[in-house]
Protein backbone atom coordinates (compact mmCIF):
# COMPACT_ATOMS: atom_id res chain seq x y z
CA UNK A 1 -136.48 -124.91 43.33
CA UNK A 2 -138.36 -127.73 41.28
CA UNK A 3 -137.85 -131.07 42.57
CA UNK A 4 -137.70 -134.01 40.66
CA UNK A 5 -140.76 -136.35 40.59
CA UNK A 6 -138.34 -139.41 39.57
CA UNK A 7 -136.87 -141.22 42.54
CA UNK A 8 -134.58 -143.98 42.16
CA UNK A 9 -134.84 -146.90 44.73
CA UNK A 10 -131.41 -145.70 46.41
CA UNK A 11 -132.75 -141.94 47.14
CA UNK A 12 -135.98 -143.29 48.70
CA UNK A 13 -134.53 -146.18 50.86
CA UNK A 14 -131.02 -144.72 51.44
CA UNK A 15 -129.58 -142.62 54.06
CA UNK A 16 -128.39 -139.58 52.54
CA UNK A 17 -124.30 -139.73 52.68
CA UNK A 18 -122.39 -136.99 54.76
CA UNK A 19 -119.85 -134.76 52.78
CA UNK A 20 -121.86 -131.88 50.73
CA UNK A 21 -119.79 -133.15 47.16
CA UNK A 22 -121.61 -136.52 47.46
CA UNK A 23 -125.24 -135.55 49.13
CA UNK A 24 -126.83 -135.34 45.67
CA UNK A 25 -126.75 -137.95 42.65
CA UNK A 26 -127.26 -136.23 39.33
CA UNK A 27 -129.19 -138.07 36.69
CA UNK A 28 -128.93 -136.80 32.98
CA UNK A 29 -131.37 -138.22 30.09
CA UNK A 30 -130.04 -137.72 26.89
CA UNK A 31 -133.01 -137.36 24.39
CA UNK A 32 -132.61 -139.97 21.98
CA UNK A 33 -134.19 -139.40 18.31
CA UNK A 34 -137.23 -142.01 18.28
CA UNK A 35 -135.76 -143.56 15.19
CA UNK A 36 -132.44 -143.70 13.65
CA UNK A 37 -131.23 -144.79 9.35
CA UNK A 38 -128.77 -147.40 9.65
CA UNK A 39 -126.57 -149.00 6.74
CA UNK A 40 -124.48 -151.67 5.98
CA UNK A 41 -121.82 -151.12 3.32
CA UNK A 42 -121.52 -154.83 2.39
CA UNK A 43 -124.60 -155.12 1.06
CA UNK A 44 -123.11 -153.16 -1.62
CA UNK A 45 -119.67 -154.03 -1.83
CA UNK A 46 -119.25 -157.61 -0.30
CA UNK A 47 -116.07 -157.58 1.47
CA UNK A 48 -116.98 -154.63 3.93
CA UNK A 49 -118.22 -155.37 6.80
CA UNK A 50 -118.90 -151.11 7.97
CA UNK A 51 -122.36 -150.13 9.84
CA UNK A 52 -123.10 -146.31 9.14
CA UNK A 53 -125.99 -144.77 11.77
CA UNK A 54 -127.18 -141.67 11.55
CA UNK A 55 -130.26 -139.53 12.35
CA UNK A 56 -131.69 -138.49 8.76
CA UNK A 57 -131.14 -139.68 5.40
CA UNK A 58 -129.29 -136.61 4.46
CA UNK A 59 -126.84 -137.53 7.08
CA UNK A 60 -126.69 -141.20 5.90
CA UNK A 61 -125.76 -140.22 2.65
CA UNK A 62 -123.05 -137.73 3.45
CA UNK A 63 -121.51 -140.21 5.72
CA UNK A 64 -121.88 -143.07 2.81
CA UNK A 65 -119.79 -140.29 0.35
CA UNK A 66 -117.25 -140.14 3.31
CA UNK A 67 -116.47 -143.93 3.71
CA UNK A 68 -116.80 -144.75 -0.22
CA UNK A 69 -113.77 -141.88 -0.54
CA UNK A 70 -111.77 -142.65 2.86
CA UNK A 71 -112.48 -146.53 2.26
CA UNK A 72 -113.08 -147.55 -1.24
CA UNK A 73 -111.20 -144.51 -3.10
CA UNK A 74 -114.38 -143.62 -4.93
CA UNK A 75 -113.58 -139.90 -5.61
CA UNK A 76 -117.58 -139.36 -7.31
CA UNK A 77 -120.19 -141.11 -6.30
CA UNK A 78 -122.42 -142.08 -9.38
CA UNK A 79 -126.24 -141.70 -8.80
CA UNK A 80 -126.92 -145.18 -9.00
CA UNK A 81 -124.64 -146.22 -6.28
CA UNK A 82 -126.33 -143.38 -4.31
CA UNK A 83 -129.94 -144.83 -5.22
CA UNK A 84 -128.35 -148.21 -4.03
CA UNK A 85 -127.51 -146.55 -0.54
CA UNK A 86 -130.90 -145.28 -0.25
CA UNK A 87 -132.95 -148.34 -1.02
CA UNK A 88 -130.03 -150.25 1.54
CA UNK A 89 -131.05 -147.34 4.48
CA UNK A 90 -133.32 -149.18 6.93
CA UNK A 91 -134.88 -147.49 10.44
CA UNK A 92 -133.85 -148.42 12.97
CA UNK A 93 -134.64 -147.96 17.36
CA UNK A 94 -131.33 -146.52 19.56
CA UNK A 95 -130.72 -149.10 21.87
CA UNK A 96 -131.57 -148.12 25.77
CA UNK A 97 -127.87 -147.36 27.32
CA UNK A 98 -126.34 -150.24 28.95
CA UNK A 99 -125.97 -149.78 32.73
């Protein structure tokens, strides 16, 4: 069995605990993409204040169609309102998770 080569302080220094259920901490990374297309409808329509995130453009957009329908009633999105999303997309870097 592979060990891991990451140790946190508490495995190194700490005495290992008793009951079998609590003798090994499990860590899990959750890959991250590197960078992430964020929007902000109100730079578009001034009185809404809703952040849309998502990994690709593609996604951005689809999500954009979503909230203009759910949110604003637009039932077609016109092609210059969808060129207006796309020069409003920005990249953006996931935050590290709050421990």
């Amino acid at each position: 069995m592979r060990r891991n080569r990451y140790w946190t302080a508490q495995a190194l220094i700490g005495q290992r605990p008793d009951s079998a259920a609590a003798a090994r901490v499990h860590e899990i990374a959750v890959a991250r993409p590197p960078v992430m297309k964020e929007f902000y409808c109100g730079a578009i329509i001034h009185d809404c204040e809703t952040r849309l995130v998502a990994v690709s453009e593609e996604e951005m957009l689809a999500a954009a169609a979503r909230h203009a329908l759910v949110e604003h009633g637009i039932t077609e999105v016109p092609a210059e309102l969808v060129e207006q999303v796309r020069r409003g997309i920005r990249d953006v870097t996931p935050a590290a998770r709050q421990a």
